[in-house]
Each structure stands twice: as structure tokens, then as C-alpha cells.
C-alpha atoms as a PDB file:
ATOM      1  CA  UNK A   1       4.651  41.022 -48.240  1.00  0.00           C
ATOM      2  CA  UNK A   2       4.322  37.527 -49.115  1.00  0.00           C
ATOM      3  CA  UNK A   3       6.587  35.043 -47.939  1.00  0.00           C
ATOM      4  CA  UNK A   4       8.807  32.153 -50.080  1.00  0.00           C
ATOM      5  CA  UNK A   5       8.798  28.778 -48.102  1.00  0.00           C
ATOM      6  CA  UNK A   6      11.943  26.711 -49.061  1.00  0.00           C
ATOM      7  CA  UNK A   7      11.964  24.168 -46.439  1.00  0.00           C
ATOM      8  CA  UNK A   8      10.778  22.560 -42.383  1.00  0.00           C
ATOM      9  CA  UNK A   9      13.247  21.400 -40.751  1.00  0.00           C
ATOM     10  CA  UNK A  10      13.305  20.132 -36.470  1.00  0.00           C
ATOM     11  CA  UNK A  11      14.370  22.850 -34.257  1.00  0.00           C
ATOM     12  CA  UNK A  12      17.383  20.706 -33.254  1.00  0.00           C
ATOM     13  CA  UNK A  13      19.325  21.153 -37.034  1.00  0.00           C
ATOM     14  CA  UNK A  14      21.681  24.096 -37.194  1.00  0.00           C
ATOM     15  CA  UNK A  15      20.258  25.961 -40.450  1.00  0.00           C
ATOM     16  CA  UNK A  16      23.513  27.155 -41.884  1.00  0.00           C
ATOM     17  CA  UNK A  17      22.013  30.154 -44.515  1.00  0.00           C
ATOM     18  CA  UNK A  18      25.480  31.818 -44.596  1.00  0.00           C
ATOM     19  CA  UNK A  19      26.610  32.313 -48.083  1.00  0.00           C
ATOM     20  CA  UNK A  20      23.221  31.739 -49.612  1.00  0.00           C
ATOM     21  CA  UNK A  21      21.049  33.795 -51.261  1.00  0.00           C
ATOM     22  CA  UNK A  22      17.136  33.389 -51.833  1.00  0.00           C
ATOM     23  CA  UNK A  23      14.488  33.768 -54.977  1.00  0.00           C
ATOM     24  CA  UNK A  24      14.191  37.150 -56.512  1.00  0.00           C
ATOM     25  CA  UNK A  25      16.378  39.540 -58.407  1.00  0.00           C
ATOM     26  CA  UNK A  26      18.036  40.672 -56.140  1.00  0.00           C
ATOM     27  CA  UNK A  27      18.085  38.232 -54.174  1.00  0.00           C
ATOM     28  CA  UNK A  28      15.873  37.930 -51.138  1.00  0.00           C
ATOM     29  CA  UNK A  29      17.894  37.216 -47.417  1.00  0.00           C
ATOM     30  CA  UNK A  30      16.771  34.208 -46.343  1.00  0.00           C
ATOM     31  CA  UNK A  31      15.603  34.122 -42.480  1.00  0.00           C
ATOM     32  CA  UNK A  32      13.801  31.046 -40.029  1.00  0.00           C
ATOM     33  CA  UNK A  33      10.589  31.282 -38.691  1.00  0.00           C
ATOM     34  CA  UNK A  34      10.304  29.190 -35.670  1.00  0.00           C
ATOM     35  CA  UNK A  35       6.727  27.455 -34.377  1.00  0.00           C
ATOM     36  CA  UNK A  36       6.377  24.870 -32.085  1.00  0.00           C
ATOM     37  CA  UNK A  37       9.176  22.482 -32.223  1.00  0.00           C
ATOM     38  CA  UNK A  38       9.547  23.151 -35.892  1.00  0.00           C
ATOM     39  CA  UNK A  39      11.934  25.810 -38.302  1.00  0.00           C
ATOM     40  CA  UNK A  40      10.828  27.220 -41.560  1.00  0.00           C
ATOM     41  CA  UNK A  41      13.500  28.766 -43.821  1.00  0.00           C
ATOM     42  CA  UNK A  42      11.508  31.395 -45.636  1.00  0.00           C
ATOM     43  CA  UNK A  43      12.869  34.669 -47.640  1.00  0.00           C
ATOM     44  CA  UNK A  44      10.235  37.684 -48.926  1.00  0.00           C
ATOM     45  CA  UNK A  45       9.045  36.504 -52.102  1.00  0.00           C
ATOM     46  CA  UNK A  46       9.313  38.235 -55.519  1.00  0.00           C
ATOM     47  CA  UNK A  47       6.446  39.818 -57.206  1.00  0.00           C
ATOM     48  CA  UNK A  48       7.263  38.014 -60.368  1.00  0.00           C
ATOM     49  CA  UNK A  49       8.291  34.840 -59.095  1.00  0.00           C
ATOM     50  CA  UNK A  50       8.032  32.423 -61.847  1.00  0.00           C
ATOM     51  CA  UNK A  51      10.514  29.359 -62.268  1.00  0.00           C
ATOM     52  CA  UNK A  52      13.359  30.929 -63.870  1.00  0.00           C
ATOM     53  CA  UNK A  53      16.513  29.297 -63.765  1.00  0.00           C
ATOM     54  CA  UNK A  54      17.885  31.325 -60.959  1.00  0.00           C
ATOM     55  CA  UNK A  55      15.317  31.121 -58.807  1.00  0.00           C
ATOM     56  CA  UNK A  56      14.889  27.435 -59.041  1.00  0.00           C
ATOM     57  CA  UNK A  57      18.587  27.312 -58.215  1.00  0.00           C
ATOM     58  CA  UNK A  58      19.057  29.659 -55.473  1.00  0.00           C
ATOM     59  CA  UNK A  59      15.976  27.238 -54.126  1.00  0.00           C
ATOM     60  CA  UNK A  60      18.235  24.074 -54.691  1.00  0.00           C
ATOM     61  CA  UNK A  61      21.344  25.148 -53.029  1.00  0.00           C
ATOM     62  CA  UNK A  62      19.212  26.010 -49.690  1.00  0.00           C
ATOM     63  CA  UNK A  63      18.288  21.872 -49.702  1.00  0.00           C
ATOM     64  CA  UNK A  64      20.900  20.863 -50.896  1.00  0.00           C
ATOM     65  CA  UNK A  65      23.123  22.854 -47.568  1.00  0.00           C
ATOM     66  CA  UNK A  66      20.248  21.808 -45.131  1.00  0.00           C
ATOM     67  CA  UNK A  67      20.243  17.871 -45.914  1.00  0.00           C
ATOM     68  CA  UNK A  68      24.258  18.103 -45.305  1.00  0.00           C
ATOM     69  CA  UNK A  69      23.248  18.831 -41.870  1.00  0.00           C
ATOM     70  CA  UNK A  70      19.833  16.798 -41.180  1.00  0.00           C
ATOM     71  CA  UNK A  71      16.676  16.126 -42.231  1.00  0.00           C
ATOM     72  CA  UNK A  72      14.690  18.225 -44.058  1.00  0.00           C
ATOM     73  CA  UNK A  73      11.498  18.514 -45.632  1.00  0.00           C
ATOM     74  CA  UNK A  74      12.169  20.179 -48.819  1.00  0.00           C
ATOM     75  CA  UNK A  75       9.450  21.935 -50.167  1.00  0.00           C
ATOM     76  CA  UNK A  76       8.652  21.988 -54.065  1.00  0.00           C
ATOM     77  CA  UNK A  77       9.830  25.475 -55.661  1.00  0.00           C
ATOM     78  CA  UNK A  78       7.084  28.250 -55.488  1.00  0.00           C
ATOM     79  CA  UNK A  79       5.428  27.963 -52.385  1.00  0.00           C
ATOM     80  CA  UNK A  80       4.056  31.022 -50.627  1.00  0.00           C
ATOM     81  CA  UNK A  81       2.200  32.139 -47.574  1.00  0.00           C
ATOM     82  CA  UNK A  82       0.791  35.703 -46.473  1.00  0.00           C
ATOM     83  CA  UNK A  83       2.761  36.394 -43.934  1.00  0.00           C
ATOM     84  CA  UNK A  84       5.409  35.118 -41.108  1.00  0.00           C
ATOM     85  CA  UNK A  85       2.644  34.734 -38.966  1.00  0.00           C
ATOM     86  CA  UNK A  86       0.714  32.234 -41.064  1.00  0.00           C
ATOM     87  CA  UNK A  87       3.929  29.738 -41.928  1.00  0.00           C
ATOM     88  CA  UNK A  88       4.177  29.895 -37.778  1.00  0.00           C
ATOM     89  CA  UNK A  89       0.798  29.016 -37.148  1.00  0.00           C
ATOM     90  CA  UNK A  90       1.221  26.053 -39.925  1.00  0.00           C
ATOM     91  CA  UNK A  91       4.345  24.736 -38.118  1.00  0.00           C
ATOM     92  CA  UNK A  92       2.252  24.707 -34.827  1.00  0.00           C
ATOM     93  CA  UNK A  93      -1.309  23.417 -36.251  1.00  0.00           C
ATOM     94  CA  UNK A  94       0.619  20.627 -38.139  1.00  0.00           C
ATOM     95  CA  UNK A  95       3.453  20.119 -35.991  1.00  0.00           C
ATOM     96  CA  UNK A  96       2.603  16.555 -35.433  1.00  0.00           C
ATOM     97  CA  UNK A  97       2.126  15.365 -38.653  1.00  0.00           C
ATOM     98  CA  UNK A  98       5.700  17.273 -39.678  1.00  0.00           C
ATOM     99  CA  UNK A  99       7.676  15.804 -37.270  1.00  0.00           C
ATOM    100  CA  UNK A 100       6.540  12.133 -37.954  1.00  0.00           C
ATOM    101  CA  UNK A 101       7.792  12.689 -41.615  1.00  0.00           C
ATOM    102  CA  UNK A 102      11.031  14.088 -40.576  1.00  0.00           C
ATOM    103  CA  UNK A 103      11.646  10.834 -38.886  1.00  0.00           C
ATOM    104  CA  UNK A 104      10.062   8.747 -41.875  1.00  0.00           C
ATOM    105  CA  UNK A 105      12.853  10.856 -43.893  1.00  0.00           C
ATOM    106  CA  UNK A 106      15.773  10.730 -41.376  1.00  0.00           C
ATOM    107  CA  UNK A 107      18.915   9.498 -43.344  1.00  0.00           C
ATOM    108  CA  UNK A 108      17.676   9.680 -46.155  1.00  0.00           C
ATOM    109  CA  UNK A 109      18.044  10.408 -49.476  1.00  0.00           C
ATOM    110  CA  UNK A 110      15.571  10.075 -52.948  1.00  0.00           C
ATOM    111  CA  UNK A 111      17.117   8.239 -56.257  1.00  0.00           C
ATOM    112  CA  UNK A 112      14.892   8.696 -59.245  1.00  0.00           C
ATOM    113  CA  UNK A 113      15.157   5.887 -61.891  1.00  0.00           C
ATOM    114  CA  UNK A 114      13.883   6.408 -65.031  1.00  0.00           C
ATOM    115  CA  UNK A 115      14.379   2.966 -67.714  1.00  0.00           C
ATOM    116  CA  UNK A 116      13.207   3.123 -71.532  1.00  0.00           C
ATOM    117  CA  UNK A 117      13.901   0.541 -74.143  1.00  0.00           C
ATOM    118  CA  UNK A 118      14.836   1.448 -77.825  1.00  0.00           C
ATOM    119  CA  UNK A 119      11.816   0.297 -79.458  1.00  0.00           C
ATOM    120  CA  UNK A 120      13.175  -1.122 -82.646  1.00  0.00           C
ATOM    121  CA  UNK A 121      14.963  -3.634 -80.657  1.00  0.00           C
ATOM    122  CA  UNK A 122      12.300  -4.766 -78.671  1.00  0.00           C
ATOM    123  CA  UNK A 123       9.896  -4.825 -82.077  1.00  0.00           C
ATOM    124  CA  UNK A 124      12.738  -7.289 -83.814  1.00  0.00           C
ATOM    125  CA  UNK A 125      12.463  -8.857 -80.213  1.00  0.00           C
ATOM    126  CA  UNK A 126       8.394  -9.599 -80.227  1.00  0.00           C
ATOM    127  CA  UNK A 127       8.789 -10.667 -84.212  1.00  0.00           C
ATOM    128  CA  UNK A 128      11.833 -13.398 -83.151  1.00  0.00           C
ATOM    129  CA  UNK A 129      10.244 -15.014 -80.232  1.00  0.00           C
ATOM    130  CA  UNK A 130       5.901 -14.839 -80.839  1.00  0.00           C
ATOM    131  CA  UNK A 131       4.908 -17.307 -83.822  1.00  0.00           C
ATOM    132  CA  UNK A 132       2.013 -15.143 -84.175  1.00  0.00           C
ATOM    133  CA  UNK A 133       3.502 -12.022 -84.951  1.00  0.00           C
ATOM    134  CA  UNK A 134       5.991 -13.379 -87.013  1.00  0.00           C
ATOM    135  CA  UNK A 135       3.504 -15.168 -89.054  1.00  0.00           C
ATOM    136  CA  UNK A 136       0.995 -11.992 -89.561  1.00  0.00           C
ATOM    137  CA  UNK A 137       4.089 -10.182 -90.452  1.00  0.00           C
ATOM    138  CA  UNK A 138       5.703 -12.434 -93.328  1.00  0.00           C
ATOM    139  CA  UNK A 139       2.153 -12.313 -94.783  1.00  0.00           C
ATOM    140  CA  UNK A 140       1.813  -9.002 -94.591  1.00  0.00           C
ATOM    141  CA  UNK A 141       5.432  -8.293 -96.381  1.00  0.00           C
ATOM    142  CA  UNK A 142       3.817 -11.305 -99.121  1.00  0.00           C
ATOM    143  CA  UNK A 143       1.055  -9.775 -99.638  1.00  0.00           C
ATOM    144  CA  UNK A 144      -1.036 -12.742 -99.056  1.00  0.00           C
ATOM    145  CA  UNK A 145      -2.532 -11.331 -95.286  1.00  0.00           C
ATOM    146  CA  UNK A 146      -6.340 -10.242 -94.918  1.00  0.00           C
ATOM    147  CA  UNK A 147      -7.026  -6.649 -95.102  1.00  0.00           C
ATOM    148  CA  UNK A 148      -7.588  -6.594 -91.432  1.00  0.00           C
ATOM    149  CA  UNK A 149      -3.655  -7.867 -90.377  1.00  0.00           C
ATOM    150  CA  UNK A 150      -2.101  -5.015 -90.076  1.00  0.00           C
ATOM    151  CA  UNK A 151      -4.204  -3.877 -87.287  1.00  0.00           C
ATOM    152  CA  UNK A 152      -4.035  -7.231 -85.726  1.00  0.00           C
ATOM    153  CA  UNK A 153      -0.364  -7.149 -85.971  1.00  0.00           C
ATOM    154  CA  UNK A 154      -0.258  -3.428 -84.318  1.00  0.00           C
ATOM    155  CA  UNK A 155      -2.792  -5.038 -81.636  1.00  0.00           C
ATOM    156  CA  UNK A 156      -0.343  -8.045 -81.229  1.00  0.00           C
ATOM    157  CA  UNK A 157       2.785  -5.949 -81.003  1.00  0.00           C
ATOM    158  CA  UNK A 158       1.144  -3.167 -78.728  1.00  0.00           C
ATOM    159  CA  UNK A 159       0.313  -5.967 -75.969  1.00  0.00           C
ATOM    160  CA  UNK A 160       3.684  -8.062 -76.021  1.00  0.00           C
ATOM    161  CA  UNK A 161       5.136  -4.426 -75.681  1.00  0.00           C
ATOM    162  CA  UNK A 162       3.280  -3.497 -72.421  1.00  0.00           C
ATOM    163  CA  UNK A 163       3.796  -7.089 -71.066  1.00  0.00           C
ATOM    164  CA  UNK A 164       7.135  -7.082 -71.626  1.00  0.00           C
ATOM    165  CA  UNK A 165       7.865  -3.600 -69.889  1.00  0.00           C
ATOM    166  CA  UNK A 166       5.475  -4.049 -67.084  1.00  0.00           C
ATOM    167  CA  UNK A 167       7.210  -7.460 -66.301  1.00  0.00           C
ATOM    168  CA  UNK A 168      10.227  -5.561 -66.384  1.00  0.00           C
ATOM    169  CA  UNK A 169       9.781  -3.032 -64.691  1.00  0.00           C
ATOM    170  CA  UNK A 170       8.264  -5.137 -61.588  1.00  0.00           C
ATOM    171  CA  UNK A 171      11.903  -7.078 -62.045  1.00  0.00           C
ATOM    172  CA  UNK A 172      13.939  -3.576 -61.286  1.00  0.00           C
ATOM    173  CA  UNK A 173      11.809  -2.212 -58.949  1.00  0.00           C
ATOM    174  CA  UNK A 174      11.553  -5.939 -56.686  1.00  0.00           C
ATOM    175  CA  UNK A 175      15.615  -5.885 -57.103  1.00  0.00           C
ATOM    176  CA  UNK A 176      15.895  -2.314 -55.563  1.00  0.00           C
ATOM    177  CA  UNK A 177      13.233  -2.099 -53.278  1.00  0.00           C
ATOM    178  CA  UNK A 178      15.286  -4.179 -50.431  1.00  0.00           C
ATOM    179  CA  UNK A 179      17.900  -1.363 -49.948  1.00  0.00           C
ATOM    180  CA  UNK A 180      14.677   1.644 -49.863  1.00  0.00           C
ATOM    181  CA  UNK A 181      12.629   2.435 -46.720  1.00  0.00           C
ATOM    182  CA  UNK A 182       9.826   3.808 -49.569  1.00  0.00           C
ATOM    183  CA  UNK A 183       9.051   4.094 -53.050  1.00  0.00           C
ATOM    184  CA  UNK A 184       6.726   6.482 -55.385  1.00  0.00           C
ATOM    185  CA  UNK A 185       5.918   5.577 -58.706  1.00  0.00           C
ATOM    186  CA  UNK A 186       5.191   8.384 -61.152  1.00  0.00           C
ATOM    187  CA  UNK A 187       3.806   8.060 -64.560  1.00  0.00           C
ATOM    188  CA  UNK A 188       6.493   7.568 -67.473  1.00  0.00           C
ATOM    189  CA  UNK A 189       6.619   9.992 -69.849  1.00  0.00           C
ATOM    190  CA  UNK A 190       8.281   9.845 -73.692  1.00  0.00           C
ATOM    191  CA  UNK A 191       9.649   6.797 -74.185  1.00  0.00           C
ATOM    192  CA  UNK A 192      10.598   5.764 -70.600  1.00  0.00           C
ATOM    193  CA  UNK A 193       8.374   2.583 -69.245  1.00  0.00           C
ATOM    194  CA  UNK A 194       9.359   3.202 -65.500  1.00  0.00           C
ATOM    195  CA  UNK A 195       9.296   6.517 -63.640  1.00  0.00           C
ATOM    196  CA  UNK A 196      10.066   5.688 -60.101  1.00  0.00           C
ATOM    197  CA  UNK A 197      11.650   7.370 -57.149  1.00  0.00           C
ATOM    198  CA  UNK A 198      13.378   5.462 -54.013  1.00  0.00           C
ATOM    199  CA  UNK A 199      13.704   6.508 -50.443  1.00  0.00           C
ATOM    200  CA  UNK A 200      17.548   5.288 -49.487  1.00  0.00           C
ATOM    201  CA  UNK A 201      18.831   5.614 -46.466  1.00  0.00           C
ATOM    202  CA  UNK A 202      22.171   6.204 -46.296  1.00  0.00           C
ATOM    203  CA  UNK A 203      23.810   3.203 -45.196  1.00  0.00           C
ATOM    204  CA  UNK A 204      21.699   1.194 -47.756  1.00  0.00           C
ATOM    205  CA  UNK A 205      23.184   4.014 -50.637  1.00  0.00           C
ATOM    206  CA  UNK A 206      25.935   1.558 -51.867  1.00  0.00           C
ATOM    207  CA  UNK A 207      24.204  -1.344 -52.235  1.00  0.00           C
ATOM    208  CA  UNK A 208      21.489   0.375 -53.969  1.00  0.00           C
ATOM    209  CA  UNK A 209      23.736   2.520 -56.603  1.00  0.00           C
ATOM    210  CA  UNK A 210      25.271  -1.195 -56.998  1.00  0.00           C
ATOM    211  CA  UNK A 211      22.703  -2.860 -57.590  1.00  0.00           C
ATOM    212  CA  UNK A 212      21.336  -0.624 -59.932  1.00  0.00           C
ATOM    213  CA  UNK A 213      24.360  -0.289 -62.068  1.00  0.00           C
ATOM    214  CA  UNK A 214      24.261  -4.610 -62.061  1.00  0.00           C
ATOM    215  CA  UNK A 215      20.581  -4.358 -63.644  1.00  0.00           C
ATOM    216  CA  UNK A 216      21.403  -1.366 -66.219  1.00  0.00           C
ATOM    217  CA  UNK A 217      24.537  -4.004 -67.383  1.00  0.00           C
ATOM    218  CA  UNK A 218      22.729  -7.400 -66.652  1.00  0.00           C
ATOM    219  CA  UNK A 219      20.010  -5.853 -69.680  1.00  0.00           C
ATOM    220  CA  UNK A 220      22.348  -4.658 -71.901  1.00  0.00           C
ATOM    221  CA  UNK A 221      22.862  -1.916 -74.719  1.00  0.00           C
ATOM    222  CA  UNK A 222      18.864  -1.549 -75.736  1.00  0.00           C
ATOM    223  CA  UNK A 223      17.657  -0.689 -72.323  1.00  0.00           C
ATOM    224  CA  UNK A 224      18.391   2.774 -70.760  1.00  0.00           C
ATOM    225  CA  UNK A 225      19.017   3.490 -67.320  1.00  0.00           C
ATOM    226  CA  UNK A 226      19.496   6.982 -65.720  1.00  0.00           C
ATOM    227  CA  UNK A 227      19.554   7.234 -62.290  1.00  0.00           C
ATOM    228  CA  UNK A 228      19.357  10.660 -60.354  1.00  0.00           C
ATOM    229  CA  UNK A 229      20.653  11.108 -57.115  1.00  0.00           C
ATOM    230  CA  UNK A 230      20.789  11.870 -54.343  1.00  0.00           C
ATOM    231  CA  UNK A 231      17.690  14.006 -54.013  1.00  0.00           C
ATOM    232  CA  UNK A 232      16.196  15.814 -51.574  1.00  0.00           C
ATOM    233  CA  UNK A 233      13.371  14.006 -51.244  1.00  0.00           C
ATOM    234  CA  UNK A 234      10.724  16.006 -52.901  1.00  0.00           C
ATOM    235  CA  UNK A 235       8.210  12.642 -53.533  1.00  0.00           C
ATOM    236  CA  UNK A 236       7.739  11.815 -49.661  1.00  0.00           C
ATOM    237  CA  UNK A 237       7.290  14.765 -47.981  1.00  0.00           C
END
């Protein structure tokens, strides 16, 4: 049967399953598989695995009890291997490189920031402060503009848009990255400009929620902050 891999942990953390249940319906047991100087907490998988709430819960709660008791290297819902054998010979054939990311990850925790910007706000923004804009604009609403200003406006407006948020975005993320041991930047998606995920240790956790909430006020009501955390962290393993 094939086997669900939730997470790798060092042989040294205590791997407290009790209570917890694994992916499937019913639930699978969860159970360790030990190579080298490494753990794997695994469970049989389900034939129809598929990322059903559930599952991607029961999948949660086993990081989520690990990291109260050490590092972990949480492993993204859905992966499998053939057998017990094979995760063991993966945990000795890679112990190396595992173990030098459980220290990179030792105390720490991920914070995802995502930032977007209501966009009618910034527009009335771009129109206030660039002559240009303004000027294409107030022709355009006179009707006395060339037939070619509205796209020179949209051009205009586009590129003051993506200057603005990239210079902003390089402002949060040079604010936050002193309290982060790492960083991984994902693309944005919707209207967010910034997608970006921060590897805090945990005496540095304070300081960085802080600081955070001091950017999300110092910016005010038309920029959006929502932070998420902590994490396990997913984006450095």
C-alpha cells in the first residue's frame, strides 16, 4: 500500500501522534519510520486521496503538534511513496541535506504577507500628483484630446501603478526583513502587489508582528495588509 508522508523531523524530537488521526475516511493511524538520524511521520494513504477539507486538516494538526515540540520539515499535503521501505531509504540517501535544513529552520516560524491597494485610490492618487496624466485626462473629459490619448493615458497610469507598488513593496519587505533569517517571494495574485513569506525566528516574532502592524497603520485605510501566521514553514523546506 502506498504510504502518506506528513512530515521529517531529527530523531531527537518526541513525535507526540496521540490524539491524532491521519488522511483517509476513516482515518489512517499515523506511525514513524525511522532512517538514519532522521523520523518520518507517515500513515497508509487513501485510494482517493484528493484535497478535501478533512484530509488537508487532519494533515495540519500533525504540523501544527510537531512544531510545538521542534523543528520540523513539514511536507506540502499529498505526498506519497511506495512503500516504508522507500521513505527509509530517502531519509538515509538525503540525510545530509535534511538535517542542514532542520537547523536552517530551527526556531522558526513562516509569516505570509500579502498587501493590495484599492485601486481607485491610487488612480485619484497618479491623476493628483503626475502633470501628465492629469493633463491627458482633463482633455480627454473636454473632448479636445487626440484620438490616440486614451491609450496613452492607460499606458501612463499602468506604469506609475507598477512603480508605485514595486517601490512599495521593496519599502515593507526592507522594514521586515531585519527580524527574518529568510524570505520567499511568490507571485501576487488578484489584486495583491506583494506575495511574500518570512522565516521568523522566534525571539525576533514580536518585533516582526510589530513592525508589521506599524507599516499596515503608517499607510493607511487604502492599503491592505493580512498577515498569516505562524506557519509551518512550507516555503523553505
Amino acid at each position: 500500500m502506498a504510504v502518506y508522508i506528513y512530515s521529517i523531523t531529527g530523531k531527537q524530537h518526541p513525535v507526540r501522534l496521540d490524539g491524532l488521526d491521519g488522511v483517509g475516511d476513516p482515518p489512517a493511524e499515523l506511525r514513524t519510520v525511522t532512517g538514519g538520524p532522521l523520523c518520518a511521520v507517515v500513515s497508509d494513504a487513501p485510494d482517493d486521496l484528493r484535497p478535501k477539507r478533512r484530509d488537508v486538516s487532519a494533515h495540519q494538526r500533525v504540523q501544527d503538534r510537531l512544531m510545538e515540540d521542534g523543528t520540523v520539515l513539514p511536507l506540502r499535503f499529498g505526498l506519497l511513496a511506495p512503500d516504508d521501505e522507500a521513505v527509509r531509504a530517502a531519509l538515509e540517501e538525503r540525510a545530509e541535506e535534511y538535517t542542514e535544513r532542520l537547523k536552517a529552520l530551527e526556531g522558526c516560524a513562516e509569516y505570509n504577507l500579502k498587501v493590495s491597494q484599492e485601486e481607485e485610490a491610487l488612480l485619484r492618487q497618479i491623476l493628483l500628483e503626475s502633470d501628465t496624466a492629469r493633463e491627458i485626462n482633463d482633455g480627454i473629459r473636454r473632448g479636445t484630446a487626440g484620438p490616440d490619448a486614451p491609450v496613452r493615458l492607460g499606458e501612463l497610469v499602468a506604469g506609475e501603478v507598477r512603480a508605485r507598488q514595486e517601490a512599495l513593496a521593496s519599502g515593507v519587505v526592507e522594514a521586515l526583513r531585519p527580524f527574518a533569517r529568510d524570505q520567499q517571494q511568490a507571485q501576487p495574485t488578484g489584486e495583491d502587489f506583494l506575495n511574500i513569506s518570512f522565516l521568523v525566528p522566534a525571539e525576533q516574532e514580536e518585533l516582526f508582528v510589530t513592525t508589521e502592524l506599524s507599516l499596515a497603520n503608517q499607510m493607511g485605510e487604502d492599503v491592505h495588509f493580512r498577515l498569516n501566521g505562524p506557519l509551518p514553514p512550507y516555503s523553505f523546506v
